[in-house]
Protein backbone atom coordinates (compact mmCIF):
# COMPACT_ATOMS: atom_id res chain seq x y z
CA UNK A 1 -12.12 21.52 -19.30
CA UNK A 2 -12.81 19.17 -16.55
CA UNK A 3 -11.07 15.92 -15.99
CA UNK A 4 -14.37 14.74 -14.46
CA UNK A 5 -15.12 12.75 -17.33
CA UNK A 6 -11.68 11.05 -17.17
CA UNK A 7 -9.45 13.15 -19.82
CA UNK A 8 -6.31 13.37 -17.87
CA UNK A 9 -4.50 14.27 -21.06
CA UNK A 10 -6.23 17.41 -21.40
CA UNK A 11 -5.79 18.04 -17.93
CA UNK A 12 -2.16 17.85 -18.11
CA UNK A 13 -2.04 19.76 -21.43
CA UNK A 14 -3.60 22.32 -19.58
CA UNK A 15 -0.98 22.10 -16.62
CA UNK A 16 2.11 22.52 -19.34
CA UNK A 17 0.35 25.23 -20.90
CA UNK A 18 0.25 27.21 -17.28
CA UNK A 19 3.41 26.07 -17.10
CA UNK A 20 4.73 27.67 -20.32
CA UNK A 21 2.67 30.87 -19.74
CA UNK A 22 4.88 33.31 -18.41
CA UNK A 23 2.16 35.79 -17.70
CA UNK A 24 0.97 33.72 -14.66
CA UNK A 25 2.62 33.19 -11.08
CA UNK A 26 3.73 29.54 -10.06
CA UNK A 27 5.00 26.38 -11.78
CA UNK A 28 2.54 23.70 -11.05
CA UNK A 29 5.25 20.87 -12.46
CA UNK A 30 7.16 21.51 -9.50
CA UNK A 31 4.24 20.88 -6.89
CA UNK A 32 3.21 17.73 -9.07
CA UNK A 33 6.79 16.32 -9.37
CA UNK A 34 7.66 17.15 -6.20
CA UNK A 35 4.85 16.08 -4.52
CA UNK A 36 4.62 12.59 -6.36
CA UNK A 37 7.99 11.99 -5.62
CA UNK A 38 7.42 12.25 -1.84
CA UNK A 39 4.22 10.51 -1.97
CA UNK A 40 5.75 7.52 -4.36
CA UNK A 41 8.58 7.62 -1.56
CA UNK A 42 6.75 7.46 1.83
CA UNK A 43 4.36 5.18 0.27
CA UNK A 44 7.43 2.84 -0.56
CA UNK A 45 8.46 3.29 3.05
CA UNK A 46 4.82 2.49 4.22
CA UNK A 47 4.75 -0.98 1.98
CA UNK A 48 8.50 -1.69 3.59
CA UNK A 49 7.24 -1.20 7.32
CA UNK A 50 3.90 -3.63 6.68
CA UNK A 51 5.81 -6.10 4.51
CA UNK A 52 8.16 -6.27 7.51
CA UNK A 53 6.04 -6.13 10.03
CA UNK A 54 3.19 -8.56 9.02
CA UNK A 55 5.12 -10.73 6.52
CA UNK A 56 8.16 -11.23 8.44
CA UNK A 57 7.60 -10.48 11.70
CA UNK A 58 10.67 -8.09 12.55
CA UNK A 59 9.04 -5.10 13.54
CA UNK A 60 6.74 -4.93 16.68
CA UNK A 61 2.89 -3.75 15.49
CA UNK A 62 2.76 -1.15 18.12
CA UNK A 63 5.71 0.27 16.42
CA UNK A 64 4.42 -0.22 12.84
CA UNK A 65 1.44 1.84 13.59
CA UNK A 66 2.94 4.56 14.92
CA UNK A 67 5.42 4.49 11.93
CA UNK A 68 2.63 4.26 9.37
CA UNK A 69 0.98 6.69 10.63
CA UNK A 70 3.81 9.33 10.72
CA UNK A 71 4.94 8.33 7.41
CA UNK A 72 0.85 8.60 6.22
CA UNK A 73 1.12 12.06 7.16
CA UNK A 74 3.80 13.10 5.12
CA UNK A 75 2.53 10.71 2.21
CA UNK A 76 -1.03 12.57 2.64
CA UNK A 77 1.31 16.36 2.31
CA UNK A 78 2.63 14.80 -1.08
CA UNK A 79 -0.66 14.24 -2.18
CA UNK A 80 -1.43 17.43 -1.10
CA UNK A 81 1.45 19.05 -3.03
CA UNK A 82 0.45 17.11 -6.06
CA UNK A 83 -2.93 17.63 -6.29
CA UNK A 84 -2.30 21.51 -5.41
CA UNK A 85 -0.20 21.40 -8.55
CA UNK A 86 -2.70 19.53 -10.44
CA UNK A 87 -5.75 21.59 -10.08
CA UNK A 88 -3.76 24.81 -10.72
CA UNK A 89 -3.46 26.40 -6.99
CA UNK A 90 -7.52 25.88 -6.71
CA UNK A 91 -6.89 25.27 -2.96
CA UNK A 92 -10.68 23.46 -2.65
CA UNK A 93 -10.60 21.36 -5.35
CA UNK A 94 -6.97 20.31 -4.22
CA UNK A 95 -8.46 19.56 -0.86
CA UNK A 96 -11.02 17.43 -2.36
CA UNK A 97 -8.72 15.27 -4.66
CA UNK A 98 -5.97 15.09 -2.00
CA UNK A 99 -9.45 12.64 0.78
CA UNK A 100 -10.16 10.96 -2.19
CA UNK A 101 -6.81 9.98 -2.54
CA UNK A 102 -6.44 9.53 1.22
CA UNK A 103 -9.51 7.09 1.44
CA UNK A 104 -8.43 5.22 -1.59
CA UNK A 105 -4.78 5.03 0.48
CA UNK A 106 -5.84 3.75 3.27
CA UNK A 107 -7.85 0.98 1.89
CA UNK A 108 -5.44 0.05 -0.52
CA UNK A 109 -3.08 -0.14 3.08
CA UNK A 110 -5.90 -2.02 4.66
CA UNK A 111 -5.73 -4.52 2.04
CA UNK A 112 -2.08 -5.05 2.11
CA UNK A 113 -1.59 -5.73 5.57
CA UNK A 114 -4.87 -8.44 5.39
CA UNK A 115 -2.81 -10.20 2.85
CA UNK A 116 0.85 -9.89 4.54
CA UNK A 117 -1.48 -11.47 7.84
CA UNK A 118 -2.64 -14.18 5.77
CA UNK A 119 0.58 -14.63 3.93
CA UNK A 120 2.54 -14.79 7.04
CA UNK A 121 0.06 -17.39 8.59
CA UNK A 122 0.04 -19.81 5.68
CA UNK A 123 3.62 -19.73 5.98
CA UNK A 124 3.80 -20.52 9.22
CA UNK A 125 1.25 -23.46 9.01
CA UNK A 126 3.44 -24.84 6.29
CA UNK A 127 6.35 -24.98 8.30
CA UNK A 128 4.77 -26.05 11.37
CA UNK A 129 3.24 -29.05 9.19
CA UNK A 130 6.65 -29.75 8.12
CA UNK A 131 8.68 -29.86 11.37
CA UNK A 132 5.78 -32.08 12.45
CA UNK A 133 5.80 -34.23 9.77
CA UNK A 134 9.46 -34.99 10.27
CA UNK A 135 9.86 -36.24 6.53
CA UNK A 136 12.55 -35.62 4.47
CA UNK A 137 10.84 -34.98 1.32
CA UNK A 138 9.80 -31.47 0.47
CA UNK A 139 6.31 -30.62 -0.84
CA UNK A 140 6.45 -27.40 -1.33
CA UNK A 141 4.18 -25.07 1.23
CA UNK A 142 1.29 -24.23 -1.21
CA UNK A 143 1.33 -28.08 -1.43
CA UNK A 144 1.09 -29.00 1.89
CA UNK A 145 -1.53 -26.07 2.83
CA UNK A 146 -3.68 -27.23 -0.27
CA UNK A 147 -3.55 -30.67 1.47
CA UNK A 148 -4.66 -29.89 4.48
CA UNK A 149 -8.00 -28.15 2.80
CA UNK A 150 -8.24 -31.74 1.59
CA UNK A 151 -8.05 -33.48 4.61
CA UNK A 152 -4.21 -34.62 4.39
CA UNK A 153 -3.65 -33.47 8.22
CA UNK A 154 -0.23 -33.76 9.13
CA UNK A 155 -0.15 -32.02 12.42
CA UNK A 156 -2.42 -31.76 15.59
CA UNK A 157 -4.11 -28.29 14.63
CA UNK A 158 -5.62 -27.83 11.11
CA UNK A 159 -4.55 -24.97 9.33
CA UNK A 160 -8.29 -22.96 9.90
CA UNK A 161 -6.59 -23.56 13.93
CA UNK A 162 -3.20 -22.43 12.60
CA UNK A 163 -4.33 -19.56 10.27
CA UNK A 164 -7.00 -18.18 12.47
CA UNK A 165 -6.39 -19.03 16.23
């Protein structure tokens, strides 16, 4: 049975019943919970370390790459693990699951820091609208960035300046 066609179920019923068979060497639900667990917990620590460095600015981006990438190793080693567990110690079709996971990692990653960048620099155009402004009265940030699309300029740069230059 292949899970090709995108039965995953069968594929795992086949992994418990390899599992349960005491006539074969290795426990599979080991490599895929162990595995997953590091993988679920580096990739955590990855999300954490761009959140904090793109977001919110505390952690230099020098830093955060080398971090991510360290971390991306050991997070590749759980997929590893997992997909060794999950294609029954077939080393090659491990290897193959384990890059597509990889590439599908890394542009997930990609992704996330593009949209802790933009987050981070629509924040800061808010406030810098705001301290210029010098009012009292609140609008909220997604209401003063939607006005500046509008042409409600409240500060010397527009926010394409702000967000982009």
């Amino acid at each position: 049975m292949s899970y090709a066609t995108g039965d995953v179920t069968a594929r795992a019923r086949e992994v418990l019943a390899y599992q349960e068979d005491a006539s074969r060497e290795g426990r599979p639900l080991s490599l895929l919970f162990g595995g997953g667990v590091l993988a679920i917990f580096c990739g955590a620590l990855i999300g954490l370390l761009a959140y904090r460095t793109w977001m919110l600015n505390d952690v230099d981006p020098d830093w955060a790459y080398a971090g991510i990438g360290c971390l991306f190793v050991i997070y590749s080693f759980g997929l590893f693990l997992f997909s060794y567990g999950f294609e029954l110690y077939d080393a090659e079709k491990a290897v193959r699951l384990t890059l597509v996971l990889v590439l599908l990692s890394v542009a997930a990653l990609v992704v996330m820091i593009l949209v802790f960048t933009v987050l981070a620099k629509i924040k800061a155009a808010s406030s810098l609208s705001e301290a210029a402004s010098g009012s009292t009265e609140k609008a909220g940030p997604y209401a003063q960035t939607i006005g500046s699309f509008f042409g409600g300029r409240s500060s010397q740069r527009s926010l394409s300046q702000t967000c982009f230059w």
